[in-house]
N, C-alpha and C. Protein backbone atom coordinates (compact mmCIF):
# COMPACT_ATOMS: atom_id res chain seq x y z
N UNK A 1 182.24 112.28 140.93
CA UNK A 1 183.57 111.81 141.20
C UNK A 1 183.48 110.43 141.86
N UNK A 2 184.57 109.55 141.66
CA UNK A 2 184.36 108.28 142.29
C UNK A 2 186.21 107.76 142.78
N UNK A 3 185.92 107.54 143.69
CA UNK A 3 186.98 107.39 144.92
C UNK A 3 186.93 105.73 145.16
N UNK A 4 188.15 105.25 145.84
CA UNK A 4 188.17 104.01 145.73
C UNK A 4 189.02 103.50 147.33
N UNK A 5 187.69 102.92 148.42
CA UNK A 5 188.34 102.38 149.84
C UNK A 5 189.24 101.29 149.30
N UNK A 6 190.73 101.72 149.71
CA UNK A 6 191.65 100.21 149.25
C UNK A 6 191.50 99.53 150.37
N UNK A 7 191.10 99.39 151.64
CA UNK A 7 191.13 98.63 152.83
C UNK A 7 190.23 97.08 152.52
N UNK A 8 189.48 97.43 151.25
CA UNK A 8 188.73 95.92 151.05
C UNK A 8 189.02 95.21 149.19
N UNK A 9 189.42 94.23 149.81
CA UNK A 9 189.23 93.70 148.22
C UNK A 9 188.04 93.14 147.81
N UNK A 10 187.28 92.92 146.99
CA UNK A 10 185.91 92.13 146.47
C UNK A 10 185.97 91.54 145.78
N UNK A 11 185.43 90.53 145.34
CA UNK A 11 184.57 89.86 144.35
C UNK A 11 183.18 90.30 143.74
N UNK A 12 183.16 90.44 142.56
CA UNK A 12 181.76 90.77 141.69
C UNK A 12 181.36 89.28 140.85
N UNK A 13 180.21 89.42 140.81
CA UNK A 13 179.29 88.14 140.28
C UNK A 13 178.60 88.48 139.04
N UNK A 14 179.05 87.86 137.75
CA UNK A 14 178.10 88.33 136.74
C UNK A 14 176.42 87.66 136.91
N UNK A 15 175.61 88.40 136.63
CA UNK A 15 174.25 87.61 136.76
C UNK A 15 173.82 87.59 135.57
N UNK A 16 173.56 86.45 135.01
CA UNK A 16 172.70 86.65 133.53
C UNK A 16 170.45 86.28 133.63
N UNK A 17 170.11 87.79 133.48
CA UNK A 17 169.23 88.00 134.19
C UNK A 17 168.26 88.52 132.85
N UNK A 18 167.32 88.28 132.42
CA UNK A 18 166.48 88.74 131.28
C UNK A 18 166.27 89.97 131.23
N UNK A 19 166.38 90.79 129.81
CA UNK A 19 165.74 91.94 130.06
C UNK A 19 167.46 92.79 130.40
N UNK A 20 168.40 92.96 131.16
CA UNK A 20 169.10 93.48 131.80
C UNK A 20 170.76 92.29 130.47
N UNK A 21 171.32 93.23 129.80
CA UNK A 21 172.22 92.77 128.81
C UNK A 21 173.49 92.53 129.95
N UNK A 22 173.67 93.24 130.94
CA UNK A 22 174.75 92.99 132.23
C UNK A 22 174.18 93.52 133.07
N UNK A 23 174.64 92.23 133.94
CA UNK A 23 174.35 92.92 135.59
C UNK A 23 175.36 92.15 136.65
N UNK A 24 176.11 93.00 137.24
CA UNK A 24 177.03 92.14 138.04
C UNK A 24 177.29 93.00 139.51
N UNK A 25 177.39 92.14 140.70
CA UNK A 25 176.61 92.22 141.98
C UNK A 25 178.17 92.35 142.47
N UNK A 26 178.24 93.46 143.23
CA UNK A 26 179.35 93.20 144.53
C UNK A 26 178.30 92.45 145.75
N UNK A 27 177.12 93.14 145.83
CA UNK A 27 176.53 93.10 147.27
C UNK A 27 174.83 92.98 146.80
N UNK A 28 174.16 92.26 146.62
CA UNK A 28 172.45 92.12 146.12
C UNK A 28 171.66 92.41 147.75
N UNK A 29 172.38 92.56 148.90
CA UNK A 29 171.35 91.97 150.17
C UNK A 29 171.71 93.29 151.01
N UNK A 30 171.82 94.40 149.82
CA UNK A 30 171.06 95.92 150.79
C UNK A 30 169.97 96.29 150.90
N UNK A 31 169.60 96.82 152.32
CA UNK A 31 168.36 97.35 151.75
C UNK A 31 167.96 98.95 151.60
N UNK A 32 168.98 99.72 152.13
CA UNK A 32 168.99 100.85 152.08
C UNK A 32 170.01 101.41 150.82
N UNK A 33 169.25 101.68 149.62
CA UNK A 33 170.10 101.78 148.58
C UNK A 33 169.76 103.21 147.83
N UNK A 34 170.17 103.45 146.93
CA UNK A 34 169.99 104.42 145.70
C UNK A 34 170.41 104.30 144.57
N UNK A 35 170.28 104.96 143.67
CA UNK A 35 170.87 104.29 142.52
C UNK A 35 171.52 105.90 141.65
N UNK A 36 172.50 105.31 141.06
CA UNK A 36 172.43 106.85 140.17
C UNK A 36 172.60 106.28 138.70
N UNK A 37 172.17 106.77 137.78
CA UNK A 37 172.14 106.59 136.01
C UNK A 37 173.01 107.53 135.53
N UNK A 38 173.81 106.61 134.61
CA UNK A 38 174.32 107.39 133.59
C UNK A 38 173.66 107.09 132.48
N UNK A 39 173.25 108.08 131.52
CA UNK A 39 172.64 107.82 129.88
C UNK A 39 173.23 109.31 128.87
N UNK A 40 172.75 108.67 127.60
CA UNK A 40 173.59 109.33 126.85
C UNK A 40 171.51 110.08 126.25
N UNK A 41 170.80 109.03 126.41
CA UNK A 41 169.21 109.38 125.28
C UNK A 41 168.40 108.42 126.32
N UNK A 42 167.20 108.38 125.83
CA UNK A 42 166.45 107.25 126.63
C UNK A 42 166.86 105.98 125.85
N UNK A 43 168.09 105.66 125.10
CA UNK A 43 167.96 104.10 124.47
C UNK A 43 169.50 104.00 124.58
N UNK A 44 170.24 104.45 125.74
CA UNK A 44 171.41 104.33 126.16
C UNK A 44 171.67 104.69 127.77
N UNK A 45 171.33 103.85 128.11
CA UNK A 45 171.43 103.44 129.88
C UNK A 45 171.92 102.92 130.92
N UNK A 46 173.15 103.38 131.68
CA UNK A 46 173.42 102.08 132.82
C UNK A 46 172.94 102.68 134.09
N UNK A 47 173.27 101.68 135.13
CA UNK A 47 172.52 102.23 136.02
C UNK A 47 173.55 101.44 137.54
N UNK A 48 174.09 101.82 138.39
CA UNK A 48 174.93 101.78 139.41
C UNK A 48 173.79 101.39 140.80
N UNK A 49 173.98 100.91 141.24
CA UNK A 49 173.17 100.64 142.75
C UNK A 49 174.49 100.59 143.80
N UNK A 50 174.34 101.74 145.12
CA UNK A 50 174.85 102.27 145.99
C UNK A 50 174.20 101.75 147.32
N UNK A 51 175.07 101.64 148.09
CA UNK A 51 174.44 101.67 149.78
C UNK A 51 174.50 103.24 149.98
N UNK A 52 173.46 103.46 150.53
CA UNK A 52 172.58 104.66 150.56
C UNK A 52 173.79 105.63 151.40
N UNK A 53 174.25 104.90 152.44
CA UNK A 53 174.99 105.50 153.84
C UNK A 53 175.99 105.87 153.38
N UNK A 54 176.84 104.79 152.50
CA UNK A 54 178.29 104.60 152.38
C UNK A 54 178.84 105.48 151.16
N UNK A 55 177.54 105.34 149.86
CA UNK A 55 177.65 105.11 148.71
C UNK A 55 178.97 104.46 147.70
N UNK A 56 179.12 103.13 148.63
CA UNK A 56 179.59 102.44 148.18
C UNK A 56 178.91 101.33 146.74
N UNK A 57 179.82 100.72 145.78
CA UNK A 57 179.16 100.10 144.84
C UNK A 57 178.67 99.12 145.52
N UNK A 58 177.26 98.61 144.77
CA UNK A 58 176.70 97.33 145.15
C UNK A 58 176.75 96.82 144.26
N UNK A 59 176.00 97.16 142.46
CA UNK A 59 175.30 96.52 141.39
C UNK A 59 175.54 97.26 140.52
N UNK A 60 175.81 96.89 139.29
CA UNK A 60 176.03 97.69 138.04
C UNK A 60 175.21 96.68 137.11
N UNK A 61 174.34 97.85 136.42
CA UNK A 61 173.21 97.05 135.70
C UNK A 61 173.25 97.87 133.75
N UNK A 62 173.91 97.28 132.67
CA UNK A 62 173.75 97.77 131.68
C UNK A 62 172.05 97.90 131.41
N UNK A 63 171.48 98.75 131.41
CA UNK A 63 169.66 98.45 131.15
C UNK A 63 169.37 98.65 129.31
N UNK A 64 170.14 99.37 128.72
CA UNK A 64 170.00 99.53 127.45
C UNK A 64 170.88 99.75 126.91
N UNK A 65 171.36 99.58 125.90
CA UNK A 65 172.74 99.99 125.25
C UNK A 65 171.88 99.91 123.48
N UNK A 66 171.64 100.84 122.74
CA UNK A 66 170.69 101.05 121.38
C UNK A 66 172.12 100.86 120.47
N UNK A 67 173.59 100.77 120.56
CA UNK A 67 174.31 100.39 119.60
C UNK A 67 175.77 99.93 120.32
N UNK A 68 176.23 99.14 119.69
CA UNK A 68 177.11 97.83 120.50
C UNK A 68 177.83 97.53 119.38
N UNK A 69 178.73 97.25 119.44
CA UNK A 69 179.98 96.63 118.21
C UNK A 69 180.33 95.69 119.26
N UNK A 70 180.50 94.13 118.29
CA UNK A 70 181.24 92.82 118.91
C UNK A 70 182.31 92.97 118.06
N UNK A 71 183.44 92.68 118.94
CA UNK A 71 184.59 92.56 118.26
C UNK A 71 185.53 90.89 118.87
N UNK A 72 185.65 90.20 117.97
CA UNK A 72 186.19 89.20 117.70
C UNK A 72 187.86 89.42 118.26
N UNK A 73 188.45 89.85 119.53
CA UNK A 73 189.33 90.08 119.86
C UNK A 73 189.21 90.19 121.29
N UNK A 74 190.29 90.47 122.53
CA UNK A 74 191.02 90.58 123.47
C UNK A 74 190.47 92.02 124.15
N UNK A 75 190.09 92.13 125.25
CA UNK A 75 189.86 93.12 126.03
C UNK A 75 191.40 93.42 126.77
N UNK A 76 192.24 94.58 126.18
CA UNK A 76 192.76 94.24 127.26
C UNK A 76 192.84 94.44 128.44
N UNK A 77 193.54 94.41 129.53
CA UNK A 77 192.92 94.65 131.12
C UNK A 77 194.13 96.29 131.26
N UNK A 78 193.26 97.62 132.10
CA UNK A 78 194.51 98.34 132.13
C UNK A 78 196.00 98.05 132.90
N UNK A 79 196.74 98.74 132.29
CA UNK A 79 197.89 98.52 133.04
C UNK A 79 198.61 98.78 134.95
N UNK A 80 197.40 99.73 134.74
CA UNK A 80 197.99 99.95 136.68
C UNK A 80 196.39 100.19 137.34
N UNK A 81 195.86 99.88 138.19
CA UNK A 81 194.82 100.07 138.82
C UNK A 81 194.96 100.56 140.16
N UNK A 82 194.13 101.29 141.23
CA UNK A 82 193.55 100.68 142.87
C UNK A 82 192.65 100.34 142.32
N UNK A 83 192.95 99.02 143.54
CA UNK A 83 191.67 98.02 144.26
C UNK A 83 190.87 98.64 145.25
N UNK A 84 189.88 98.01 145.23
CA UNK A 84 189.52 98.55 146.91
C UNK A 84 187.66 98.29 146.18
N UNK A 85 186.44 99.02 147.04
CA UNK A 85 185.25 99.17 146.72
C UNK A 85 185.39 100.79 146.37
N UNK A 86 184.77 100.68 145.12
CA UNK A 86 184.41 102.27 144.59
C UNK A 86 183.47 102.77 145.65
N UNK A 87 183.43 104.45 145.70
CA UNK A 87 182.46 104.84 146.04
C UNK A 87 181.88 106.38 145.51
N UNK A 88 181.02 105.86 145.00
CA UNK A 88 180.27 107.01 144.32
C UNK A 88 180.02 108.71 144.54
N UNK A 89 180.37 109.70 144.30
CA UNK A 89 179.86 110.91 144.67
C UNK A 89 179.63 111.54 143.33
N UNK A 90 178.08 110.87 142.85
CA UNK A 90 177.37 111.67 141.44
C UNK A 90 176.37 111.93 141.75
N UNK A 91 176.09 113.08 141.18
CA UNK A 91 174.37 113.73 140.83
C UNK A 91 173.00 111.54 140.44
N UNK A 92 172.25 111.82 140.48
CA UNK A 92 171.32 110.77 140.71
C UNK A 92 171.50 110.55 139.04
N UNK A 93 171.11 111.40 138.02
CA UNK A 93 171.76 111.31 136.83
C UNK A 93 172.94 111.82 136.36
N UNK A 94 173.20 111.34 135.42
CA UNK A 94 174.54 111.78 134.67
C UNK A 94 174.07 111.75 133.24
N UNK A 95 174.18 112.93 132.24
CA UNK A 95 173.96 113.06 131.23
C UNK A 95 175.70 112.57 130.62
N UNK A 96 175.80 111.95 129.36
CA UNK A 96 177.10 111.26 128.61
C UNK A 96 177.67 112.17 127.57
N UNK A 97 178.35 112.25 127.42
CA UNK A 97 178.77 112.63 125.65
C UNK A 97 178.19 111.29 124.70
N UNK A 98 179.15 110.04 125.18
CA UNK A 98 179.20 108.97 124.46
C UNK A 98 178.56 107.92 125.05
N UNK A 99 177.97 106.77 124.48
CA UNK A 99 177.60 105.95 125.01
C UNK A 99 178.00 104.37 123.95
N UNK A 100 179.28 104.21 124.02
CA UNK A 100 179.64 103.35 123.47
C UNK A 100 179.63 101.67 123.83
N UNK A 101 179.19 100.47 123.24
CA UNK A 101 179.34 99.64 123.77
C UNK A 101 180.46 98.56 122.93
N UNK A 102 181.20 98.41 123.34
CA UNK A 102 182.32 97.18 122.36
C UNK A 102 182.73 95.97 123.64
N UNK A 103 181.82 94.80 122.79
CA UNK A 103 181.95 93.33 123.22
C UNK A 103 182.94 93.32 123.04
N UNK A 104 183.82 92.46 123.77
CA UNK A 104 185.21 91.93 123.17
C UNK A 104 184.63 90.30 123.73
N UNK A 105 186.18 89.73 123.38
CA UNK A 105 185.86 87.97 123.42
C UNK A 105 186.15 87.78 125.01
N UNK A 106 186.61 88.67 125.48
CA UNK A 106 186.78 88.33 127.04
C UNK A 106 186.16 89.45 128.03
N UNK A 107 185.20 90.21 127.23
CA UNK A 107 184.71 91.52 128.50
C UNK A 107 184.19 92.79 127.60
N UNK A 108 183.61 93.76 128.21
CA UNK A 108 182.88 94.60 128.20
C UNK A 108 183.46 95.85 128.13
N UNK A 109 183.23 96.79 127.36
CA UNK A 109 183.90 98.21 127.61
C UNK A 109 182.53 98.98 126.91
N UNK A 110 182.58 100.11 128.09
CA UNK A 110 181.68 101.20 127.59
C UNK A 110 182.01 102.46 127.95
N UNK A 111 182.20 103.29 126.73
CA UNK A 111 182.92 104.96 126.53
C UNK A 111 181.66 105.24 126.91
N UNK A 112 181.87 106.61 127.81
CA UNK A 112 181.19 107.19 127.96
C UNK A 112 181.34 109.03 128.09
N UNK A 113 182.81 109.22 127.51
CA UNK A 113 183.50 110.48 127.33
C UNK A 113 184.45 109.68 126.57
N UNK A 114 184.79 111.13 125.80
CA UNK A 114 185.62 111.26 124.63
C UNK A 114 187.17 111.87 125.45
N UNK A 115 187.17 112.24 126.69
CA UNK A 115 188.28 112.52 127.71
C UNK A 115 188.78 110.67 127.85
N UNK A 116 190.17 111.12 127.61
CA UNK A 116 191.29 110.38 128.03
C UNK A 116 191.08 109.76 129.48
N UNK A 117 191.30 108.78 129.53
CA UNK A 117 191.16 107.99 130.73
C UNK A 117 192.39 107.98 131.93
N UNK A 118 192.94 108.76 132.52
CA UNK A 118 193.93 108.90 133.30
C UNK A 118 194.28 108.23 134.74
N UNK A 119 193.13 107.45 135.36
CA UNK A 119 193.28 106.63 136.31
C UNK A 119 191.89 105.32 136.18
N UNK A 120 192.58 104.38 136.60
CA UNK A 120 191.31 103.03 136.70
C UNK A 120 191.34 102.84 138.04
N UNK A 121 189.91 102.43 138.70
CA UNK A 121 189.71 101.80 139.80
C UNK A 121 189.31 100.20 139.54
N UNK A 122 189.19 99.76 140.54
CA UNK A 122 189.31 98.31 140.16
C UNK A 122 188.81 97.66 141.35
N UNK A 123 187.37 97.34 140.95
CA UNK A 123 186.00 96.58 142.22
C UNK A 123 185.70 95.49 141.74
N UNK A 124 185.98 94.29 141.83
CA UNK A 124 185.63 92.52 141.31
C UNK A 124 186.18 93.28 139.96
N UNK A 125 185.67 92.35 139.10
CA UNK A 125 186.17 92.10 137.77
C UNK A 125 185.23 93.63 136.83
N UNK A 126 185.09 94.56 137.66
CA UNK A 126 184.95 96.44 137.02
C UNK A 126 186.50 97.13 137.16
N UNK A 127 186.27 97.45 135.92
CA UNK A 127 187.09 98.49 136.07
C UNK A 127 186.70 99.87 135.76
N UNK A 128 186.87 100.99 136.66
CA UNK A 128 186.51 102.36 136.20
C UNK A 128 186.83 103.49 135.87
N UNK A 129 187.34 103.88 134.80
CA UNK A 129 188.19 105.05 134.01
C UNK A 129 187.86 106.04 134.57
N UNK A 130 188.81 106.98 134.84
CA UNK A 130 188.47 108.43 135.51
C UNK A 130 189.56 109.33 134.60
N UNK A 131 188.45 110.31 134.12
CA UNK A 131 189.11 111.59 133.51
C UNK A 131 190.30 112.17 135.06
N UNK A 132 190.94 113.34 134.15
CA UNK A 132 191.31 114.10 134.89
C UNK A 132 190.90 114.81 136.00
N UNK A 133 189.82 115.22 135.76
CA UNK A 133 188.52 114.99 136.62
C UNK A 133 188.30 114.60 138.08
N UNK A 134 188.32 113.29 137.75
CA UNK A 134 187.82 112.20 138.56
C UNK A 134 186.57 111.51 137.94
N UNK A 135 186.04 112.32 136.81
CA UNK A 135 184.90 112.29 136.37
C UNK A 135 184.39 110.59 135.57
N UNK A 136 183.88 109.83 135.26
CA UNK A 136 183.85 108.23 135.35
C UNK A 136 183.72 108.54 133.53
N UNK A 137 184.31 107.84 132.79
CA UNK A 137 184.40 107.91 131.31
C UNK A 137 184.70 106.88 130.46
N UNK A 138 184.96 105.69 131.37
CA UNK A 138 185.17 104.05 130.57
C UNK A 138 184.50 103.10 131.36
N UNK A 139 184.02 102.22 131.57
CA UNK A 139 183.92 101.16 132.43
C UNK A 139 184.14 100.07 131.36
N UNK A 140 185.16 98.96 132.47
CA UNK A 140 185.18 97.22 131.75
C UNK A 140 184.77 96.19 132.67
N UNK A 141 184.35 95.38 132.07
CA UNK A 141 183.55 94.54 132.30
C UNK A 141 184.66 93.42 132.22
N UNK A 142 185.97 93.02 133.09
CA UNK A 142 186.54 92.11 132.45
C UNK A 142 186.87 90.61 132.70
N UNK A 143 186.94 89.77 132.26
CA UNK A 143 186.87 88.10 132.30
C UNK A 143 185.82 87.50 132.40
N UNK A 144 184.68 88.25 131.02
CA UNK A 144 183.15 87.48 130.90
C UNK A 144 183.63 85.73 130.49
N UNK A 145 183.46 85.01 130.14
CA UNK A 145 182.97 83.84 129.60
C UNK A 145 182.34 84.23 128.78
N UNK A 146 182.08 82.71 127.57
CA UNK A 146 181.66 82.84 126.38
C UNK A 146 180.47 82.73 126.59
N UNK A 147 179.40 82.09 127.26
CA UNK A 147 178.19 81.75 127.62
C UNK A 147 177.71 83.57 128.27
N UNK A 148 178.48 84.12 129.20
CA UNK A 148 178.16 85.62 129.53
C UNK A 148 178.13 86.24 128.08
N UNK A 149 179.08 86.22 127.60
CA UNK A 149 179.58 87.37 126.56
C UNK A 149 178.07 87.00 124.92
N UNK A 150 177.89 85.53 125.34
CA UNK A 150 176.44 85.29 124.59
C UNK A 150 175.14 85.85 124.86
N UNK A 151 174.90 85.79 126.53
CA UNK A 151 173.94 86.67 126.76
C UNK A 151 173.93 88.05 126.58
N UNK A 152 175.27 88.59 126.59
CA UNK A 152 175.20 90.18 126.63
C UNK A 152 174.80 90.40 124.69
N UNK A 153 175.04 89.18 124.46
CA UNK A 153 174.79 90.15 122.81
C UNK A 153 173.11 89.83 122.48
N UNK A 154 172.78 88.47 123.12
CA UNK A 154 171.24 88.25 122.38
C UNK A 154 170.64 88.94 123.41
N UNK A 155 170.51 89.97 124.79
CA UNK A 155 169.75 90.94 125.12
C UNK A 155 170.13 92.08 124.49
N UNK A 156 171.01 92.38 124.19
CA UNK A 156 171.01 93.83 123.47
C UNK A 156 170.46 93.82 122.00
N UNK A 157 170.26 92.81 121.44
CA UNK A 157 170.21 92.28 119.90
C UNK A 157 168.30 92.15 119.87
N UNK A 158 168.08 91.74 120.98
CA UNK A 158 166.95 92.33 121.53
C UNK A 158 165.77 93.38 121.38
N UNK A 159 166.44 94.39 121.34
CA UNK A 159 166.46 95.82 121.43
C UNK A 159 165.99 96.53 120.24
């Protein structure tokens, strides 16, 4: 489940970093961290970095994504969000249904359940779909640049 402190607003930083198709930083200068993975196989991977204490977001790192559709169109942004810093309460892994990746011309989306998306949280420029649940089933990636949205395709193209 993932919960969202509205008492802070943030900024996230895309990093274009080799090897890693996205990686974008609320916080790089913890040192007490953990991480938890979501994957669908070993060739479909992201991976979340937490302050250990808080388990608040720090880092969201796409590490593999084995199939990706670019689409020549508009991400659009959802319609109602909270702000605030996410904070994590998942098992260290998370096994997926789906592990979808679709470029758009302005951002990132990755299915990761076939469940309807019923609430977004909203940490820098992430957004995070929550089933009915609470359970995490979309993430966007939104207002890459064209120079970002270039790196995310020649590391995954990579692959």
């Amino acid at each position: 489940m993932i919960t969202i402190n509205e008492n802070e607003i943030v900024e996230t930083v895309f990093e274009k970093e080799d090897y890693f198709p996205i990686k974008v930083c609320r916080n790089n200068n913890i040192d007490n961290i953990k991480y938890v993975q979501y994957e669908k196989d070993e060739y479909n991977m992201l991976e979340f970095t937490l302050d250990r204490t808080t388990n608040e977001f720090c880092r969201f790192q796409l590490v593999i994504g084995n199939t990706f559709c670019v689409k020549d169109e508009l991400l659009i942004h959802a319609d109602t969000w909270e702000e605030g810093v996410a904070t994590f309460d998942s098992p260290e892994v998370v096994k997926t249904e789906l592990f979808d990746v679709l470029i758009y011309l302005n951002g990132v989306e990755i299915i990761l359940s076939s469940a309807p998306v019923r609430k977004w949280l909203k940490t820098g420029n992430i957004l995070f779909g929550l089933d009915s649940g609470g359970e995490l089933g979309s993430i966007r990636i939104m207002n890459i640049s064209a120079d970002e949205r270039q790196h995310i395709i020649d590391e995954l193209s990579q692959n």
